[in-house]
Protein backbone atom coordinates (compact mmCIF):
# COMPACT_ATOMS: atom_id res chain seq x y z
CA UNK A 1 5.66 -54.62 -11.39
CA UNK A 2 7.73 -51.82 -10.26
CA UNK A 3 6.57 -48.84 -11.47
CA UNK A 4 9.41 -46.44 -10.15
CA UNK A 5 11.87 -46.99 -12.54
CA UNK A 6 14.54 -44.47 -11.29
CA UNK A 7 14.29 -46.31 -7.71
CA UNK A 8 15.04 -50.09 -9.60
CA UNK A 9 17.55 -48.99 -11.14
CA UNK A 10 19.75 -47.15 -8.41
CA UNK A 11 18.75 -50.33 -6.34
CA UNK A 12 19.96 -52.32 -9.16
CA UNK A 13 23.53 -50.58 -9.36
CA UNK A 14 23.83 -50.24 -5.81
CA UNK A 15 23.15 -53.30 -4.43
CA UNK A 16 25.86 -55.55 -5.29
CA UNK A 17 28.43 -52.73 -4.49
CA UNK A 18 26.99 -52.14 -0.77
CA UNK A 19 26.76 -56.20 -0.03
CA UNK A 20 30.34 -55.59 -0.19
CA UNK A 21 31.25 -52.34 2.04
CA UNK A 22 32.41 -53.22 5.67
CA UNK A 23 33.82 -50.81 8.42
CA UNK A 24 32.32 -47.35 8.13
CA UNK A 25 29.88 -45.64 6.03
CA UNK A 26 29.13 -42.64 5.44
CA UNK A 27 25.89 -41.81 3.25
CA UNK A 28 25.91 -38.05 2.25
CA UNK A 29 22.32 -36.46 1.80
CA UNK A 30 21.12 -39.67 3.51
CA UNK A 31 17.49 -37.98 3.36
CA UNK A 32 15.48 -41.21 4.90
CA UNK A 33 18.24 -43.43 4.32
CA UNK A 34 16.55 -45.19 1.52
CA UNK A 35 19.46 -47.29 0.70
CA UNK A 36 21.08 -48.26 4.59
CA UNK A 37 19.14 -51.61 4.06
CA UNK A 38 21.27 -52.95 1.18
CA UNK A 39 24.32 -52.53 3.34
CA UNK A 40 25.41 -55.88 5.68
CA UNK A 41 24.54 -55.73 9.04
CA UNK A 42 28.46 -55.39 10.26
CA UNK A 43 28.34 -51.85 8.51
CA UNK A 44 28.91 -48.96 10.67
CA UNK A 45 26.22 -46.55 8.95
CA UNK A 46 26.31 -42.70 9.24
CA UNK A 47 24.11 -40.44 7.80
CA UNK A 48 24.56 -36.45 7.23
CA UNK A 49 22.16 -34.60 5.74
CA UNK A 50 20.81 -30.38 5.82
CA UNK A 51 18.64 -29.72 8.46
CA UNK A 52 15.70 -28.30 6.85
CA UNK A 53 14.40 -31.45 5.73
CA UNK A 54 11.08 -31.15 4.80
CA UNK A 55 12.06 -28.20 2.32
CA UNK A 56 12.87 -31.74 0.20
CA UNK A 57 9.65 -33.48 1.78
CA UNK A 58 11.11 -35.89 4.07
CA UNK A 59 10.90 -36.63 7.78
CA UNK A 60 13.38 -35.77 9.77
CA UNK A 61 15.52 -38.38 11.40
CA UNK A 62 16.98 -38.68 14.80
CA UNK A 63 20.39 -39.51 14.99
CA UNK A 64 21.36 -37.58 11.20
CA UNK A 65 24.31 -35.67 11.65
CA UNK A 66 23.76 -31.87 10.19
CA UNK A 67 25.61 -30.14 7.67
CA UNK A 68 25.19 -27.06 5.59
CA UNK A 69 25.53 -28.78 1.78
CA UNK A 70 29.33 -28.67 1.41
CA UNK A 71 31.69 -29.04 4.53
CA UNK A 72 31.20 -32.47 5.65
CA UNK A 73 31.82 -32.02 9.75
CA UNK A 74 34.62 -34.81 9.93
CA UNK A 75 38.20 -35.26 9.92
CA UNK A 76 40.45 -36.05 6.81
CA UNK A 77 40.33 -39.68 5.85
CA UNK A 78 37.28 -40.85 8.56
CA UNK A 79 35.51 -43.18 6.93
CA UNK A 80 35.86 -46.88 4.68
CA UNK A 81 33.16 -45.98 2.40
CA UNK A 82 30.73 -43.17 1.40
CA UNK A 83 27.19 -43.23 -0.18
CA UNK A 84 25.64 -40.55 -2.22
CA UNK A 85 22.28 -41.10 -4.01
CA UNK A 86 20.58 -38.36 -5.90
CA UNK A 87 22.12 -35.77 -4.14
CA UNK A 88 24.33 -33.63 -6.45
CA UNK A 89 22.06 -32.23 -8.54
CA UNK A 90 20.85 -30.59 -5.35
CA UNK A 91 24.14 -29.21 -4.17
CA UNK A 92 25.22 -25.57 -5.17
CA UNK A 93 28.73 -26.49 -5.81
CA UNK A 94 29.28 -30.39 -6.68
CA UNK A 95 32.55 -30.08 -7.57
CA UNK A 96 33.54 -29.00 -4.02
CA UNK A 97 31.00 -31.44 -2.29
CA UNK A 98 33.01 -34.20 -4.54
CA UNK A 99 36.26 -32.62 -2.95
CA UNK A 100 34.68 -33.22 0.18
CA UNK A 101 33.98 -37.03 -0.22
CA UNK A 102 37.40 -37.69 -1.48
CA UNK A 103 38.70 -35.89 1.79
CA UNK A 104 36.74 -37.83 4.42
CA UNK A 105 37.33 -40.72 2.47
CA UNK A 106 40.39 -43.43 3.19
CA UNK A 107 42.63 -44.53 0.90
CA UNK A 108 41.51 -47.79 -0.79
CA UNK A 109 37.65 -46.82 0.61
CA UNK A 110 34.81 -47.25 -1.64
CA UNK A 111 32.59 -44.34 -3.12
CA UNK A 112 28.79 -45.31 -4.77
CA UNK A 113 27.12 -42.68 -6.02
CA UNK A 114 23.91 -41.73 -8.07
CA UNK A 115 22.36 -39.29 -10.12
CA UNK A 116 19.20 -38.47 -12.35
CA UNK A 117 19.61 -37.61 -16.04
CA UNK A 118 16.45 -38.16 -17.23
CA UNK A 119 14.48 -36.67 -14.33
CA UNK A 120 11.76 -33.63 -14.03
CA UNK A 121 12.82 -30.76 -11.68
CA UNK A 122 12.16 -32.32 -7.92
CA UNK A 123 12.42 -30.70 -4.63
CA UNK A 124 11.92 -27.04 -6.37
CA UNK A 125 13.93 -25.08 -5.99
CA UNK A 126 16.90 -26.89 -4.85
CA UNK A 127 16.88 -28.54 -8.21
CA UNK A 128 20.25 -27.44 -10.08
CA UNK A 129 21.97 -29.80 -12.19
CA UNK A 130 22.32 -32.69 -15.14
CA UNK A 131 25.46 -34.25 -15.11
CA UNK A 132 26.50 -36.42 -18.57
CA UNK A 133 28.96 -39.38 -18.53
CA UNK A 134 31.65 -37.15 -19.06
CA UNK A 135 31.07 -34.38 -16.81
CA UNK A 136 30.85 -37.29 -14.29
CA UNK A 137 34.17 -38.22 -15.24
CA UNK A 138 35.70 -35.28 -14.73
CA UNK A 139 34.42 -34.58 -11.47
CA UNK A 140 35.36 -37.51 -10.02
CA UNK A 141 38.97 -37.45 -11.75
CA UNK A 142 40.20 -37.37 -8.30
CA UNK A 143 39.15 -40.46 -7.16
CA UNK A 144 41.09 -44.16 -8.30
CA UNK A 145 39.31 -46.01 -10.72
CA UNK A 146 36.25 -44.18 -11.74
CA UNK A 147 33.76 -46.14 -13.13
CA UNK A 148 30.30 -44.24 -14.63
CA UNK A 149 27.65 -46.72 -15.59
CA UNK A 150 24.16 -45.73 -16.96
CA UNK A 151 21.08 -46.39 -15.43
CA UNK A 152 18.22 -47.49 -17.77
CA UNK A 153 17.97 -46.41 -21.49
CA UNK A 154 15.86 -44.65 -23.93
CA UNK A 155 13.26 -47.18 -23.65
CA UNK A 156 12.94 -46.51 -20.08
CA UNK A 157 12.91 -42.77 -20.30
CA UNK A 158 10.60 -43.01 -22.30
CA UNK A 159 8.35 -45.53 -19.95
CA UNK A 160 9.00 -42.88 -17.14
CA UNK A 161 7.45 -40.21 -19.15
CA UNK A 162 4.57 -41.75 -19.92
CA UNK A 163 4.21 -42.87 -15.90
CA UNK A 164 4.60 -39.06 -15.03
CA UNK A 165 2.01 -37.88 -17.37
CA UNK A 166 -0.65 -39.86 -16.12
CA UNK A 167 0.51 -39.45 -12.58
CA UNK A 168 -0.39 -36.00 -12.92
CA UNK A 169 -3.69 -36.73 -15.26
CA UNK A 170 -5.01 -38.79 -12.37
CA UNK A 171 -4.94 -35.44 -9.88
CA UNK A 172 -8.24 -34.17 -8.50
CA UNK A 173 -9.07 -31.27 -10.34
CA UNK A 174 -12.03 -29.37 -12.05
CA UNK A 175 -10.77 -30.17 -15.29
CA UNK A 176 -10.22 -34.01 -14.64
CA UNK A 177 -13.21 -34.65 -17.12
CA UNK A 178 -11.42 -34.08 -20.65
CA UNK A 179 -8.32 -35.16 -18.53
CA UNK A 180 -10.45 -38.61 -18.20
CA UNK A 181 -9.85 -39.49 -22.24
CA UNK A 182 -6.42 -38.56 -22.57
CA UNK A 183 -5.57 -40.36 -19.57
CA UNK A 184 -7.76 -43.76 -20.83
CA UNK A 185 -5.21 -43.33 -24.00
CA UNK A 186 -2.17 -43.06 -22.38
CA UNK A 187 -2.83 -45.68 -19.31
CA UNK A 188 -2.90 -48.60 -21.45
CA UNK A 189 0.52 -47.35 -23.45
CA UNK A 190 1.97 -46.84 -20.06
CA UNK A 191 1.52 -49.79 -19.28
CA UNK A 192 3.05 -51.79 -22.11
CA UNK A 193 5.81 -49.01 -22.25
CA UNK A 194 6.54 -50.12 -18.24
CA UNK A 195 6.55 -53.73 -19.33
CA UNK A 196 9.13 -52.93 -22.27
CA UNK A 197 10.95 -50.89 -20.37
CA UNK A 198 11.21 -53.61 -17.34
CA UNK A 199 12.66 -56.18 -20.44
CA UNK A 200 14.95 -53.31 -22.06
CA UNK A 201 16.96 -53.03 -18.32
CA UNK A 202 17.17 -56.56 -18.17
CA UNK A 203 17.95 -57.48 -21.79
CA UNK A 204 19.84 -54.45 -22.66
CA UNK A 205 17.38 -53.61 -25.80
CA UNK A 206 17.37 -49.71 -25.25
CA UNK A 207 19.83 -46.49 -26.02
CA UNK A 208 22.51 -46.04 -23.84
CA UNK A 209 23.19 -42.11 -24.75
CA UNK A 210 19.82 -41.03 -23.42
CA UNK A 211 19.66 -42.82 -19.76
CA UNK A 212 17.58 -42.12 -16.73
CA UNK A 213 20.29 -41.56 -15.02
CA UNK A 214 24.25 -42.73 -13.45
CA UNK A 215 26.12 -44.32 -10.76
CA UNK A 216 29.46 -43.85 -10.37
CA UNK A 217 31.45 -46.70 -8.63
CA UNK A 218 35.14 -45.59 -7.38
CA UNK A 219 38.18 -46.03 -5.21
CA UNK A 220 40.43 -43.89 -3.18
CA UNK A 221 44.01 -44.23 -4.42
């Protein structure tokens, strides 16, 4: 069972939309290109990312292109496609980053993109932003058929929650013995959460309004 629920579900949304991108990509914030592997073999993958990686705890690859968060280092109109998962609420100035996508980006290209909603602060202290469904909107006004899709409901949020909690019971520490009972309560409800949660996605049982987090799926016009 997959316990990462924020991973299924960006795999989940992204999937079928990179199966389909051919000619060039470009994946901004590629970190360790978690996501190059859903792409078809044919793709022309590039990856850009800040150099100080491991301020965001990640290896450094060879062959990332370097850039400082908001000027992409390419021409107008370079690439077919661009990627962009769980990057903006890392970037000082989305809007202009956005700006920057659309520029690079051809006309009739693809954009994928995710973010967190439901998400604790990560990568401190490069951890600035929630976006909603319509903020989402907005900034991406610029682009050709905009489409923002939620990824997991309430039910999983609330799954997620639970998983974090007893992530962090489970940490050595001097006080891990009246940690030990809390976490014997809350393992087992974990658990069945995960399970519900796992059916919710699937089945579409949960909340909408309170997701753990977007993709955004547009065109250039």
């Amino acid at each position: 069972m997959v316990v990462d629920l924020q991973l299924l579900t960006c795999v989940r949304f992204l999937r079928p939309i990179l199966a389909d991108m051919r000619g060039s990509v470009l994946d901004v914030g590629c970190g360790e290109m978690p996501f190059r592997g859903l792409l078809p073999p044919e793709a022309r993958y590039t990856g850009i990312d800040i150099p100080a990686a491991e301020e965001f705890g990640m290896r450094r690859h060879s062959g990332i292109v370097n850039f400082d968060g908001l000027h992409i280092p390419f021409a107008d109109e370079s690439f077919d496609n661009l990627l962009c998962t769980e990057v903006l609420e890392h970037a000082a100035d989305p809007v202009a980053l956005v700006a920057e996508m659309l520029r690079v980006l051809r006309p009739g290209g693809t954009l994928a993109a995710t973010v967190p909603f439901s998400a604790r602060v990560h990568h401190a202290p490069h951890d600035y932003h929630r976006f909603t469904h319509y903020r989402l909107a907005a900034m991406f006004a610029g682009f050709a058929d905009v489409k923002v899709t939620e990824r997991g409901d309430d039910l999983a949020v609330i799954a997620n929650k639970l998983i974090v909690v007893c992530m962090r019971l489970i940490r050595p520490s001097a006080a891990l013995l009246w940690r030990l009972p809390l976490l014997l309560l809350l393992g087992p409800a974990a658990l069945v959460a995960l399970g519900i949660a796992h059916l919710s996605i699937r089945l579409g049982w949960g909340s909408l309004a309170d997701p753990l987090g977007y993709g955004i799926h547009a065109r250039k016009g």
